[in-house]
PDB file of N, CA and C in Angstrom:
ATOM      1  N   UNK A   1     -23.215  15.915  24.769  1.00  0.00           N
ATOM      2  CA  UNK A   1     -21.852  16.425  24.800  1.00  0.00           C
ATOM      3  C   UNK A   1     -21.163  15.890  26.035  1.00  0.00           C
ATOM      4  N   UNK A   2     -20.166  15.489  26.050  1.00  0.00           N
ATOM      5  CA  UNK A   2     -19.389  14.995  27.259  1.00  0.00           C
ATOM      6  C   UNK A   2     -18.578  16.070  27.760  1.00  0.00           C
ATOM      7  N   UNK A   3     -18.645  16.012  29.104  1.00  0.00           N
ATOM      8  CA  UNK A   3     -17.716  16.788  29.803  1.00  0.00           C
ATOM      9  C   UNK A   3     -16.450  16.877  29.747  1.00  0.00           C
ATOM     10  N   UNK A   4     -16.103  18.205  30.245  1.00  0.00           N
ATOM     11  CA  UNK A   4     -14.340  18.463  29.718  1.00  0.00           C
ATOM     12  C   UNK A   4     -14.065  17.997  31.050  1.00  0.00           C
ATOM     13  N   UNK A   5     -13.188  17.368  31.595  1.00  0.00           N
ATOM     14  CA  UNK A   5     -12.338  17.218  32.851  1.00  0.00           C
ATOM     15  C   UNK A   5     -11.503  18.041  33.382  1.00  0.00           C
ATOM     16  N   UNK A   6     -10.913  19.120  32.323  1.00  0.00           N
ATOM     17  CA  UNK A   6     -10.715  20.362  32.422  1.00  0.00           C
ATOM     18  C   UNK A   6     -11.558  21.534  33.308  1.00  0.00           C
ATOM     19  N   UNK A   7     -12.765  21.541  32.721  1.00  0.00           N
ATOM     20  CA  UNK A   7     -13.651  22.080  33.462  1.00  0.00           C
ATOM     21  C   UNK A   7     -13.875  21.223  34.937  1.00  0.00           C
ATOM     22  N   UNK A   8     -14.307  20.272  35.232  1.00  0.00           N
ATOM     23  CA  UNK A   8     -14.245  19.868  36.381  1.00  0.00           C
ATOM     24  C   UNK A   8     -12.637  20.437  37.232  1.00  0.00           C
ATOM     25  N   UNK A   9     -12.076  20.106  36.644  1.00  0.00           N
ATOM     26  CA  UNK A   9     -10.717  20.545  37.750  1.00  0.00           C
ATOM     27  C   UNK A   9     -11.102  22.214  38.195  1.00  0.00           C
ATOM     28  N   UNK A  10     -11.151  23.360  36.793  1.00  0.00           N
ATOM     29  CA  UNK A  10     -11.210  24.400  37.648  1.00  0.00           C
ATOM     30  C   UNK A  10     -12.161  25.030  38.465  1.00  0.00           C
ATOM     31  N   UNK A  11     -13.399  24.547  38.074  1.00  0.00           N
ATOM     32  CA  UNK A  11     -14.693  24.479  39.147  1.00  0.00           C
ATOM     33  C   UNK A  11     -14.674  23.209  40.153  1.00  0.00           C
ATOM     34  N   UNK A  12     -14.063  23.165  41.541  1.00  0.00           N
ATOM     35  CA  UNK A  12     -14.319  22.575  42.467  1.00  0.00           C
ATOM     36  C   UNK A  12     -15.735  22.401  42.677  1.00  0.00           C
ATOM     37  N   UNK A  13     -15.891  21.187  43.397  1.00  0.00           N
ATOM     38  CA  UNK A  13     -17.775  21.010  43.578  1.00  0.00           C
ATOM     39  C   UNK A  13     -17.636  21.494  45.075  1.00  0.00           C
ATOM     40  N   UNK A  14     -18.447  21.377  45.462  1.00  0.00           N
ATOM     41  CA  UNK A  14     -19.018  21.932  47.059  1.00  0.00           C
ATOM     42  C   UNK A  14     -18.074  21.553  48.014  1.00  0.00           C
ATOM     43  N   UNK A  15     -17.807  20.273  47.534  1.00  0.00           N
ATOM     44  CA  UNK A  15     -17.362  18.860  48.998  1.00  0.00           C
ATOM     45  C   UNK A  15     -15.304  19.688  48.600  1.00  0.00           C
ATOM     46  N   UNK A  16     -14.965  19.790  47.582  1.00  0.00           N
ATOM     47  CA  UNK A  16     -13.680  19.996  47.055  1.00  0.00           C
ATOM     48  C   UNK A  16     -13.645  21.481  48.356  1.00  0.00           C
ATOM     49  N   UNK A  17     -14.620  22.628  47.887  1.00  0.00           N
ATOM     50  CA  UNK A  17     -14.375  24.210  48.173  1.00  0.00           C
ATOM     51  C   UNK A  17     -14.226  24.133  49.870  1.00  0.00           C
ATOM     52  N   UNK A  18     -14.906  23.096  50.681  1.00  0.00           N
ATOM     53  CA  UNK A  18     -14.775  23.412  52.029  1.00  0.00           C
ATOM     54  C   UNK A  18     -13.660  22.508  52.198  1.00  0.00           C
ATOM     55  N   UNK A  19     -13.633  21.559  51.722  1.00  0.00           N
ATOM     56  CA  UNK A  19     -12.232  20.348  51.998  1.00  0.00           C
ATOM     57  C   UNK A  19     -11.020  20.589  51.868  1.00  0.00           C
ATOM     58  N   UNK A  20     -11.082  21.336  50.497  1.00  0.00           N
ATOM     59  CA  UNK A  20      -9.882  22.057  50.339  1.00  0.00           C
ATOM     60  C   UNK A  20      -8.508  22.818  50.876  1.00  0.00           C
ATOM     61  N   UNK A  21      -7.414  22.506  50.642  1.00  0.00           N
ATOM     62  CA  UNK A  21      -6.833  23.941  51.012  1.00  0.00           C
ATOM     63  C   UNK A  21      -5.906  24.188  50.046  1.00  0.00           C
ATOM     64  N   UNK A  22      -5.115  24.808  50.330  1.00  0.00           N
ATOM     65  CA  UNK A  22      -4.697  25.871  49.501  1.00  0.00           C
ATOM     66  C   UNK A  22      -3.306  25.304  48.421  1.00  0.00           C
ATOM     67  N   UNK A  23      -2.906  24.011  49.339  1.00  0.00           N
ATOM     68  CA  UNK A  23      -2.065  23.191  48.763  1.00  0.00           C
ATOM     69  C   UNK A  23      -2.673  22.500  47.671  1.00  0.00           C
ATOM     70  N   UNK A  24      -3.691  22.223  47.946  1.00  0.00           N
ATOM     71  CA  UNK A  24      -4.624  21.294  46.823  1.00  0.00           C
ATOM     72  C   UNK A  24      -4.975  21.863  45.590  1.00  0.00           C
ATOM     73  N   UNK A  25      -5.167  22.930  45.864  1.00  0.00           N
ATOM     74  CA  UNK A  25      -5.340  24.229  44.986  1.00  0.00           C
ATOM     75  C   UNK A  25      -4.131  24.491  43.894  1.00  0.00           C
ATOM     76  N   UNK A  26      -3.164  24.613  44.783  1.00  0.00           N
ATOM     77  CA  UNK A  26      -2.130  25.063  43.900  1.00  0.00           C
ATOM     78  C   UNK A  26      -1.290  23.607  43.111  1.00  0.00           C
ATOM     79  N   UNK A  27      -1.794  22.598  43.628  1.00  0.00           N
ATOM     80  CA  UNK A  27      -0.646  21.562  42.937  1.00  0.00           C
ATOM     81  C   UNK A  27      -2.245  21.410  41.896  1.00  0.00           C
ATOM     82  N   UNK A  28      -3.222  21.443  41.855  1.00  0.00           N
ATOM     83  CA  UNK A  28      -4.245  21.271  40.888  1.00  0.00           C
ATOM     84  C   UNK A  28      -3.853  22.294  39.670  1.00  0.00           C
ATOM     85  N   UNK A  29      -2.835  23.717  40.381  1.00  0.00           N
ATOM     86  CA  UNK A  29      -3.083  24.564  38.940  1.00  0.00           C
ATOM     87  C   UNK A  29      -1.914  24.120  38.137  1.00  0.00           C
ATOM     88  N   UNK A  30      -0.557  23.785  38.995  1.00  0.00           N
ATOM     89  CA  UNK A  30       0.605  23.203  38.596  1.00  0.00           C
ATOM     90  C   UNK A  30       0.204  22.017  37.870  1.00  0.00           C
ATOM     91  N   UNK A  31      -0.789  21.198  37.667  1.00  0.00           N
ATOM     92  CA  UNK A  31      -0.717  20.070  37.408  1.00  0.00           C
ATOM     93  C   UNK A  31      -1.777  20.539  36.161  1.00  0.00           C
ATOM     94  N   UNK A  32      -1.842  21.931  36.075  1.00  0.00           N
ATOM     95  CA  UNK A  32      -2.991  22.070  34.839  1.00  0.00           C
ATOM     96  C   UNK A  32      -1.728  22.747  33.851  1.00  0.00           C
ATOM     97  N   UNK A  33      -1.104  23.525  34.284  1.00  0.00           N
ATOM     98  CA  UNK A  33       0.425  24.405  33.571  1.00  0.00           C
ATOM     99  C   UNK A  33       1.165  23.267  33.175  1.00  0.00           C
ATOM    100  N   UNK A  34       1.680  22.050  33.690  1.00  0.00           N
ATOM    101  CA  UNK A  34       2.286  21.165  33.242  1.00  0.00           C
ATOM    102  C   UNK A  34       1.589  20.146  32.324  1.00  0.00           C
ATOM    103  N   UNK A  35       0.105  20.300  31.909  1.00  0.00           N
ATOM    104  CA  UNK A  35      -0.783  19.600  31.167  1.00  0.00           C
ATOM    105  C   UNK A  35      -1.250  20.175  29.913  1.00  0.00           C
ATOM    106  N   UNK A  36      -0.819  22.016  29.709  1.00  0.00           N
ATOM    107  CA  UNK A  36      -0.670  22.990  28.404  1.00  0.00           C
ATOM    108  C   UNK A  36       0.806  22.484  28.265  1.00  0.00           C
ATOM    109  N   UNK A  37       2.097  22.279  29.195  1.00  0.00           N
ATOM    110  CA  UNK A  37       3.341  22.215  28.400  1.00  0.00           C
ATOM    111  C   UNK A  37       3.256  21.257  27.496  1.00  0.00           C
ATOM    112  N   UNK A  38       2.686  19.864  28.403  1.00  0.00           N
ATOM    113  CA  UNK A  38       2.604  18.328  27.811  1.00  0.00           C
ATOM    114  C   UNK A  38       1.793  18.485  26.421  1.00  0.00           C
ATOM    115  N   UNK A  39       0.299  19.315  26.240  1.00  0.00           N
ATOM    116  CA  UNK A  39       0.116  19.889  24.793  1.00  0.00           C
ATOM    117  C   UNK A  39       0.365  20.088  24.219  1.00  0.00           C
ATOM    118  N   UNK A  40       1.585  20.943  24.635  1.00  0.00           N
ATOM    119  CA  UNK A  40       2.471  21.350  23.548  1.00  0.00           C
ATOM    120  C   UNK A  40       3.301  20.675  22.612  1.00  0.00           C
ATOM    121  N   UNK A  41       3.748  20.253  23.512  1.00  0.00           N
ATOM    122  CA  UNK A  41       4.963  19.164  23.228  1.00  0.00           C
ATOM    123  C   UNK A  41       4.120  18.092  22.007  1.00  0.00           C
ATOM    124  N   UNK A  42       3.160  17.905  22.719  1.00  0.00           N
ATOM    125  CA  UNK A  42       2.330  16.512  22.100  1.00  0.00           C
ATOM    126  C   UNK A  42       1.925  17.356  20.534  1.00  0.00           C
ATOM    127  N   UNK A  43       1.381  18.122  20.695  1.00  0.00           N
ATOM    128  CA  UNK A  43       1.082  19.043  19.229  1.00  0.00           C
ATOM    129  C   UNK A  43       2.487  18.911  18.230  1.00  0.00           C
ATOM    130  N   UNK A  44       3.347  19.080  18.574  1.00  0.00           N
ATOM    131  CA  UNK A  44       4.718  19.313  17.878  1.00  0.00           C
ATOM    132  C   UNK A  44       4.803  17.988  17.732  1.00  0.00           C
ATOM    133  N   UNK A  45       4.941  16.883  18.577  1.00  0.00           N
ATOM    134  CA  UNK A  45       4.669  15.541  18.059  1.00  0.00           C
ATOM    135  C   UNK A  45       3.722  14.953  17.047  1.00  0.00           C
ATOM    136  N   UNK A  46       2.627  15.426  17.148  1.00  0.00           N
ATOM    137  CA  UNK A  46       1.425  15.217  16.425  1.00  0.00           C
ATOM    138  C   UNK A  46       2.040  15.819  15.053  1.00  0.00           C
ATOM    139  N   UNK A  47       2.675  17.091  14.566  1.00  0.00           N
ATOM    140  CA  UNK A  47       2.789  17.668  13.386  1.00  0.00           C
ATOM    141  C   UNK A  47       3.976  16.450  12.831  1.00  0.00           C
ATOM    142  N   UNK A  48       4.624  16.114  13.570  1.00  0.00           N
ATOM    143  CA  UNK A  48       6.022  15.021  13.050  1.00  0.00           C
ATOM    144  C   UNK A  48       5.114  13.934  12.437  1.00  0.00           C
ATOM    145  N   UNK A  49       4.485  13.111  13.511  1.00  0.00           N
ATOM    146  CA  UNK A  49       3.886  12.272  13.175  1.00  0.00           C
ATOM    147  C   UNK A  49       3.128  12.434  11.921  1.00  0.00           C
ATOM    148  N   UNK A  50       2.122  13.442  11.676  1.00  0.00           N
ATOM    149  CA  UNK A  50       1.468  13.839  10.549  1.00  0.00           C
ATOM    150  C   UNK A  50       2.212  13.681   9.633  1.00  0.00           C
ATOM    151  N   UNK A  51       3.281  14.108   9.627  1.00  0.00           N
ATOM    152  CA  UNK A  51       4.197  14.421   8.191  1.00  0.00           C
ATOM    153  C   UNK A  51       4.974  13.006   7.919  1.00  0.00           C
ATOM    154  N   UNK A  52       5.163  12.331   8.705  1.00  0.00           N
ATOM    155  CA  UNK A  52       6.073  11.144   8.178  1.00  0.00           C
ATOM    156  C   UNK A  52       4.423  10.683   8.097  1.00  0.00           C
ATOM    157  N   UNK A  53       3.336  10.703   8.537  1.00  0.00           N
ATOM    158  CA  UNK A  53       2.582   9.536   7.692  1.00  0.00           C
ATOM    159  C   UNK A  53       2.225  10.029   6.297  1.00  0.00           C
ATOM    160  N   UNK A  54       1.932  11.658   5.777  1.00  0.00           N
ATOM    161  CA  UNK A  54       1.944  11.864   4.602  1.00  0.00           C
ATOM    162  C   UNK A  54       2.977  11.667   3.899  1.00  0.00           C
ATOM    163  N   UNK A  55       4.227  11.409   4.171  1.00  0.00           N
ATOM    164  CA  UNK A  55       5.630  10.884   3.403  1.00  0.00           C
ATOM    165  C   UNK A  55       5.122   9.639   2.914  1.00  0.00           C
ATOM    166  N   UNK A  56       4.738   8.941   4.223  1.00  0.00           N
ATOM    167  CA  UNK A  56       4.366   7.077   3.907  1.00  0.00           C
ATOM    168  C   UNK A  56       3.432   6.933   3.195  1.00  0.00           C
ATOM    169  N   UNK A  57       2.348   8.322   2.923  1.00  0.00           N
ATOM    170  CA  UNK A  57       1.388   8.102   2.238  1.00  0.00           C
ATOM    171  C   UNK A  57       1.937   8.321   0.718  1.00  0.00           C
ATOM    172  N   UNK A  58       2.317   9.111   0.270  1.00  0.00           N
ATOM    173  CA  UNK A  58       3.085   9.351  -0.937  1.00  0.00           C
ATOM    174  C   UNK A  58       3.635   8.047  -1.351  1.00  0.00           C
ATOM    175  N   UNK A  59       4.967   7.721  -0.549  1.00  0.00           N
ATOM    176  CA  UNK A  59       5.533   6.388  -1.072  1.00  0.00           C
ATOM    177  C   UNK A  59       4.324   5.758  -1.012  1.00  0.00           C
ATOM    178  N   UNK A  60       3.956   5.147  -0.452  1.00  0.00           N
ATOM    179  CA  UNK A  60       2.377   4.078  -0.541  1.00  0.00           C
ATOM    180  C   UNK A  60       1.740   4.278  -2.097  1.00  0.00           C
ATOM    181  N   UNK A  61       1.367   5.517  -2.210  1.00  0.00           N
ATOM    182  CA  UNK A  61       0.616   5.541  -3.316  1.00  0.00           C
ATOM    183  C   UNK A  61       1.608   5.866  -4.965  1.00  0.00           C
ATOM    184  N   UNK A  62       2.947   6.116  -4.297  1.00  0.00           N
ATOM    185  CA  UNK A  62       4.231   5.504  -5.575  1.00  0.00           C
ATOM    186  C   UNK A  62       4.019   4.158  -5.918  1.00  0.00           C
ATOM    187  N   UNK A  63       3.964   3.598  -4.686  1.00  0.00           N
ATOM    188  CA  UNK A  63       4.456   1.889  -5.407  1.00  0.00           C
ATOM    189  C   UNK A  63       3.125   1.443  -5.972  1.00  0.00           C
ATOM    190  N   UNK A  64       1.478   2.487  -5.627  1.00  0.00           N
ATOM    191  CA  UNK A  64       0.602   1.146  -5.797  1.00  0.00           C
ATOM    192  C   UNK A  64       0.528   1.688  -7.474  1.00  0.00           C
ATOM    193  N   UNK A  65       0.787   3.028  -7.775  1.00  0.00           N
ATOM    194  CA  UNK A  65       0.840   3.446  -9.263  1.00  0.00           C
ATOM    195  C   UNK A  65       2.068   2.601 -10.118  1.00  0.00           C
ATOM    196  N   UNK A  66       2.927   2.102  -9.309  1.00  0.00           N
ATOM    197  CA  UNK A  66       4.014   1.400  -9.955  1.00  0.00           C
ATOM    198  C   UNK A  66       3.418  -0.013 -10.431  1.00  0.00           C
ATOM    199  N   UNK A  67       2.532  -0.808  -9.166  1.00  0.00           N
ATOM    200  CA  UNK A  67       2.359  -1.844  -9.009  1.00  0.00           C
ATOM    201  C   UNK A  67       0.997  -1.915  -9.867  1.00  0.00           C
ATOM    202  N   UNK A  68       0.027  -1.093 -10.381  1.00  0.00           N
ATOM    203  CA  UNK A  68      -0.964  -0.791 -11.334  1.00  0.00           C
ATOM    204  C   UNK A  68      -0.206  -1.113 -12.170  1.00  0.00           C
ATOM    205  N   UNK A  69       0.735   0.270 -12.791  1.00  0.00           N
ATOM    206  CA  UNK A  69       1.338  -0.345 -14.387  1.00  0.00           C
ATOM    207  C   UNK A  69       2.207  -1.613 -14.345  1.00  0.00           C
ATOM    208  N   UNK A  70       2.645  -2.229 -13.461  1.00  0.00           N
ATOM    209  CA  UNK A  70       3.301  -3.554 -13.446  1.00  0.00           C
ATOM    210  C   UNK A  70       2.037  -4.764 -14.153  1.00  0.00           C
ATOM    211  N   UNK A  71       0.960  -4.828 -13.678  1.00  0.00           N
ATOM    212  CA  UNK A  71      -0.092  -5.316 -13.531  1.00  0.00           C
ATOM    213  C   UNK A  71      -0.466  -4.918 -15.190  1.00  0.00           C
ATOM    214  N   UNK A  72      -0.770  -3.748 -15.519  1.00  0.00           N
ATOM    215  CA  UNK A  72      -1.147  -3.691 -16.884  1.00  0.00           C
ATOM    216  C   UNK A  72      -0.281  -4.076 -17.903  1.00  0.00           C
ATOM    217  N   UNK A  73       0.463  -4.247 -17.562  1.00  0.00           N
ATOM    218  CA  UNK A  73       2.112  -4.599 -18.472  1.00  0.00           C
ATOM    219  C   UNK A  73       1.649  -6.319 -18.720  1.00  0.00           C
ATOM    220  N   UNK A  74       1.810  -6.805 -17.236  1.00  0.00           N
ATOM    221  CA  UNK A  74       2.084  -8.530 -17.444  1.00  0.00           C
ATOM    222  C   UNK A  74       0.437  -8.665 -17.688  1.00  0.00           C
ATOM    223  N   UNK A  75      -0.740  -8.407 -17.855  1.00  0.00           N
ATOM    224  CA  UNK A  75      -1.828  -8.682 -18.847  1.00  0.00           C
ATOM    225  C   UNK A  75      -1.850  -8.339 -20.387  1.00  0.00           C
ATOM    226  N   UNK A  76      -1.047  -7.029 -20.831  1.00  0.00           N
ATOM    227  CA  UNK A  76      -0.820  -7.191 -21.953  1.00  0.00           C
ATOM    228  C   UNK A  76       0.082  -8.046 -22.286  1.00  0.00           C
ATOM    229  N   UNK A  77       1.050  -8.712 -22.041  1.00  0.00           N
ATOM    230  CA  UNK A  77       2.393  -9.833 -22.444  1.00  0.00           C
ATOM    231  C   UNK A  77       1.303 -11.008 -22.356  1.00  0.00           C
ATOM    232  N   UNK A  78       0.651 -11.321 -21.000  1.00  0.00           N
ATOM    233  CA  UNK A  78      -0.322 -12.286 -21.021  1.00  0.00           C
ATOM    234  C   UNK A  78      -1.359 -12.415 -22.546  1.00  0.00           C
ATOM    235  N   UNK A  79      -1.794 -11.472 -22.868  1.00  0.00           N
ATOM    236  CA  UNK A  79      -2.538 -11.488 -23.734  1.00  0.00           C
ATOM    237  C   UNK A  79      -2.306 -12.062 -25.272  1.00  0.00           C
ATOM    238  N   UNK A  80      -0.943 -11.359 -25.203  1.00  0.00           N
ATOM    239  CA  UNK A  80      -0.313 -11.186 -27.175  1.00  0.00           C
ATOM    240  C   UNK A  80       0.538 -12.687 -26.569  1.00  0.00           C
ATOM    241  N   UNK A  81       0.910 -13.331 -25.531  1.00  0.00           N
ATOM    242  CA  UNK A  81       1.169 -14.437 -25.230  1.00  0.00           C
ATOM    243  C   UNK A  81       0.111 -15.701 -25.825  1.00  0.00           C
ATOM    244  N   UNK A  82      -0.999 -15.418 -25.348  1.00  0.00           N
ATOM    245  CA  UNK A  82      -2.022 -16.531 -25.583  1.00  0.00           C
ATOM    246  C   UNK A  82      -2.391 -16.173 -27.180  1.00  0.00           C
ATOM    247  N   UNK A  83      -2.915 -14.962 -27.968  1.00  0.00           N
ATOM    248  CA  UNK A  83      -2.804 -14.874 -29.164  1.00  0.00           C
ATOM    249  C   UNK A  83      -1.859 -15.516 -30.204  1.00  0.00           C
ATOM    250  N   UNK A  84      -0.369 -15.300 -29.810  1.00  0.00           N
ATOM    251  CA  UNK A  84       0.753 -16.484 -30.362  1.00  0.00           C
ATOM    252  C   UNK A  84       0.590 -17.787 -30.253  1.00  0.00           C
ATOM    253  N   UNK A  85      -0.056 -17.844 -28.887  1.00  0.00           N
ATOM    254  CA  UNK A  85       0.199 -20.009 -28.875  1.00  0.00           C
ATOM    255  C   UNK A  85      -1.471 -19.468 -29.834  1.00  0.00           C
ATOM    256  N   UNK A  86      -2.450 -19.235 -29.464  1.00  0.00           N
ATOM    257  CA  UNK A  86      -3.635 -19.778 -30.752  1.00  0.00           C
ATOM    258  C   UNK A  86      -2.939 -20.107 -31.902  1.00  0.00           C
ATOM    259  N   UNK A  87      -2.144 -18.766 -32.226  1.00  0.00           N
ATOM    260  CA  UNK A  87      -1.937 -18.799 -33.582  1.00  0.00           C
ATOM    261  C   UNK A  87      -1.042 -20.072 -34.265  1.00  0.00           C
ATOM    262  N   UNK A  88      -0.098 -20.382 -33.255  1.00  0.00           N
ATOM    263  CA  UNK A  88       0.889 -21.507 -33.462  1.00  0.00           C
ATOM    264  C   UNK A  88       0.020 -22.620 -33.849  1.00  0.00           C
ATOM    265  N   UNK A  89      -0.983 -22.870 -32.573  1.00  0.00           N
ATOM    266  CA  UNK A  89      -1.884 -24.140 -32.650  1.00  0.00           C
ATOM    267  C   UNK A  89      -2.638 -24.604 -33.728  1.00  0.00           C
ATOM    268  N   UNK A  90      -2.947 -23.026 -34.247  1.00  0.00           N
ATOM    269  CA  UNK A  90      -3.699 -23.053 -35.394  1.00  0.00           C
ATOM    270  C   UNK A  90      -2.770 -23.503 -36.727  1.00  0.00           C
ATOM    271  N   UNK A  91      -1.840 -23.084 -36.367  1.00  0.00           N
ATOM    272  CA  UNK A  91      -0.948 -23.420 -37.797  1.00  0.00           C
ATOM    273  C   UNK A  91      -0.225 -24.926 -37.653  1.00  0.00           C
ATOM    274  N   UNK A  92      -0.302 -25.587 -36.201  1.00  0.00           N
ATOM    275  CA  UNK A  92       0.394 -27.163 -36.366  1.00  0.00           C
ATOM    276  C   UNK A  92      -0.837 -27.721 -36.389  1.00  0.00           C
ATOM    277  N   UNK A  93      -2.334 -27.247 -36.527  1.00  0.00           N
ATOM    278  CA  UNK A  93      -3.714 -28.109 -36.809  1.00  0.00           C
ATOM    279  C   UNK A  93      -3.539 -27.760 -38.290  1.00  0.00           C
ATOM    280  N   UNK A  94      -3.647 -27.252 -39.071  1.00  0.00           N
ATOM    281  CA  UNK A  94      -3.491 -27.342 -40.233  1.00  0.00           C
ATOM    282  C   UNK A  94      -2.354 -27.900 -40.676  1.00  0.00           C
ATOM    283  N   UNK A  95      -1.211 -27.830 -40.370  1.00  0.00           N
ATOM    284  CA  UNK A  95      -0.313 -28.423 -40.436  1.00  0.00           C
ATOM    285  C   UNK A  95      -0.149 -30.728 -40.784  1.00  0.00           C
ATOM    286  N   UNK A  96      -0.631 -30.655 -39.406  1.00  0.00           N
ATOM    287  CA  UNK A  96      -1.208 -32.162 -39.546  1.00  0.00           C
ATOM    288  C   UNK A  96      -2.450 -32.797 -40.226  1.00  0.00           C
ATOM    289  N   UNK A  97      -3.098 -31.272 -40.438  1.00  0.00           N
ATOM    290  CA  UNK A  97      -4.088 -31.635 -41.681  1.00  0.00           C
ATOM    291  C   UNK A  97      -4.665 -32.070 -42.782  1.00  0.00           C
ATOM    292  N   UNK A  98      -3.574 -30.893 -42.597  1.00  0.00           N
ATOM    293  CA  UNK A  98      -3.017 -30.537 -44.173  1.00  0.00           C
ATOM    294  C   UNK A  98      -2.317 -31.784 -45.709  1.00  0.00           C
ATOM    295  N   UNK A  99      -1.246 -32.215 -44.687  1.00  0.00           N
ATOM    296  CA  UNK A  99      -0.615 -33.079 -45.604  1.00  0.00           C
ATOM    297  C   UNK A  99       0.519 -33.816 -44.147  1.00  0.00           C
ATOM    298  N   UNK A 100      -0.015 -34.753 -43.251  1.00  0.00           N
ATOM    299  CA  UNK A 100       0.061 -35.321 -42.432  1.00  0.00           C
ATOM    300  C   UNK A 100       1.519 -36.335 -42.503  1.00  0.00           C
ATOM    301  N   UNK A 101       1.955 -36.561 -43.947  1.00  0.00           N
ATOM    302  CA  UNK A 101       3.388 -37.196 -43.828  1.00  0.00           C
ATOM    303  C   UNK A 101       4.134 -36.587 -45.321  1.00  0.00           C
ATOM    304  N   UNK A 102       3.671 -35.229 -45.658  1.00  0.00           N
ATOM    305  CA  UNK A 102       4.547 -34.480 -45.794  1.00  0.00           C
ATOM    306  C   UNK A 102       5.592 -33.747 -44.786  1.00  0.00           C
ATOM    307  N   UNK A 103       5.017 -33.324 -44.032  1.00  0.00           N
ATOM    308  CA  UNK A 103       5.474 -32.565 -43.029  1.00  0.00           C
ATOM    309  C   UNK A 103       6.310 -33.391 -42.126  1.00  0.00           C
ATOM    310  N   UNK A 104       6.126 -34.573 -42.342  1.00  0.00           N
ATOM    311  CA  UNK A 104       7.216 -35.403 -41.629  1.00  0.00           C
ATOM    312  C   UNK A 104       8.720 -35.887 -42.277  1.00  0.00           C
ATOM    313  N   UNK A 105       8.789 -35.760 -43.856  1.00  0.00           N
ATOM    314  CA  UNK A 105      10.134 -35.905 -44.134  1.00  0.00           C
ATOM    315  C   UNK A 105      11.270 -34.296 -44.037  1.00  0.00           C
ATOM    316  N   UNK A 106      10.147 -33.287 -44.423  1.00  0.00           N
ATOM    317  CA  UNK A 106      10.414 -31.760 -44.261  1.00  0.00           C
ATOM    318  C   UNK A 106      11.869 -31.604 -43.284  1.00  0.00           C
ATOM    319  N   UNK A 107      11.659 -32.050 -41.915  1.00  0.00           N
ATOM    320  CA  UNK A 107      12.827 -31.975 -40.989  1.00  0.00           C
ATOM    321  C   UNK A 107      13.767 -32.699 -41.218  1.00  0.00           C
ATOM    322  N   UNK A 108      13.411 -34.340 -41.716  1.00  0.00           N
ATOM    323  CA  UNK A 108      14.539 -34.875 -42.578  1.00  0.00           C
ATOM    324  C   UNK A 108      15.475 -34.089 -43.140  1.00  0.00           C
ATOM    325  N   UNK A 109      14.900 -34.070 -44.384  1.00  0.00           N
ATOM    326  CA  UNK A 109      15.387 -33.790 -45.762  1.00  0.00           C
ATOM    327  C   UNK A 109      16.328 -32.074 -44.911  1.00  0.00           C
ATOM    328  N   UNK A 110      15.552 -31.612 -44.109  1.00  0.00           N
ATOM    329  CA  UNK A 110      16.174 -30.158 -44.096  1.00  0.00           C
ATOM    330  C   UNK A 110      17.708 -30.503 -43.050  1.00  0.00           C
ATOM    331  N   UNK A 111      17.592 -30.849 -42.305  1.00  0.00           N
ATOM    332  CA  UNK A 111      18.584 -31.987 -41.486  1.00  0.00           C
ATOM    333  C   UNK A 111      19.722 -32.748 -42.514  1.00  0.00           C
ATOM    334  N   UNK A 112      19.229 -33.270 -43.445  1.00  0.00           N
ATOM    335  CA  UNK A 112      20.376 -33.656 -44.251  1.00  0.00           C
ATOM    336  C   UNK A 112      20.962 -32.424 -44.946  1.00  0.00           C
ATOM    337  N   UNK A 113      20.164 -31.744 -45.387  1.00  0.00           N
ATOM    338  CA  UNK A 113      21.330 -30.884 -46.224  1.00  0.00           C
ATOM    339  C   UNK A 113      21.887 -29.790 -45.575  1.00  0.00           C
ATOM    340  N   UNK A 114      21.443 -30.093 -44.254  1.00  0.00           N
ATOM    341  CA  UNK A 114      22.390 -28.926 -43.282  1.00  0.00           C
ATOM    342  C   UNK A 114      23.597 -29.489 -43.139  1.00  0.00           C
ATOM    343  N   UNK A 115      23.481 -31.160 -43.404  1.00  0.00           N
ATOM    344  CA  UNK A 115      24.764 -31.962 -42.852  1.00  0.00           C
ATOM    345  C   UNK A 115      25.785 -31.754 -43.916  1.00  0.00           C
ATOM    346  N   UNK A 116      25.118 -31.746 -45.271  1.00  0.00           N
ATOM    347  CA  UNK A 116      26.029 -31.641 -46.223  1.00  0.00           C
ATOM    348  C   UNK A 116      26.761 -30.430 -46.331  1.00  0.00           C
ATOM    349  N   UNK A 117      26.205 -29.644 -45.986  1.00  0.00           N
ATOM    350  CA  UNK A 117      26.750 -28.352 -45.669  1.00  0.00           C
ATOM    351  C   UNK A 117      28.125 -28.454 -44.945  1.00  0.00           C
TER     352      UNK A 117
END
């Protein structure tokens, strides 16, 4: 256990009790009364501080629940993304497979009679 420094101040050691006087004494107790105000103060600081970091903690853990479903969002789009191009790929491989210069007058022919239109 480590020593309080507290305790050292109000128990003088031997060399302090004869060396001493009475001035020493009293600016030691003044300097212990002005070290409960400074507690104080610091406690009431400490509760501020506490509370704006549980504020920051809240927001913190807003954005990372935001930034989770952001994340699950753009893997599902990712997903039904890559399912579409398969599916596309799959249908211009059969496509060129299939009937390799059919499919090439198709845009023609559909091109002209848009024109006639």
């Amino acid at each position: 256990m480590t020593p309080n420094p507290k305790e050292n101040k109000l128990k003088p050691g031997p060399s302090e009790e004869s060396a001493g006087s009475g001035d020493d004494q009293q600016a030691t107790g003044s300097g212990e009364e002005y070290d409960d105000e400074e507690i104080d103060v610091s406690l009431d600081d400490f509760d501020s501080v506490n509370s704006y970091l549980d504020s920051l903690n809240s927001a913190l853990d807003a954005i990372e629940q935001r930034n989770d479903d952001l994340k699950e969002q753009l893997l599902s789009l990712l997903q039904s993304n890559r399912e579409i191009r398969q599916s596309m790929q799959a249908e211009n491989a059969k496509r060129s497979d299939g009937g390799g210069s059919g499919s090439g007058p198709e845009p023609e022919a559909a091109s002209g009679d848009a024109m006639e239109h």
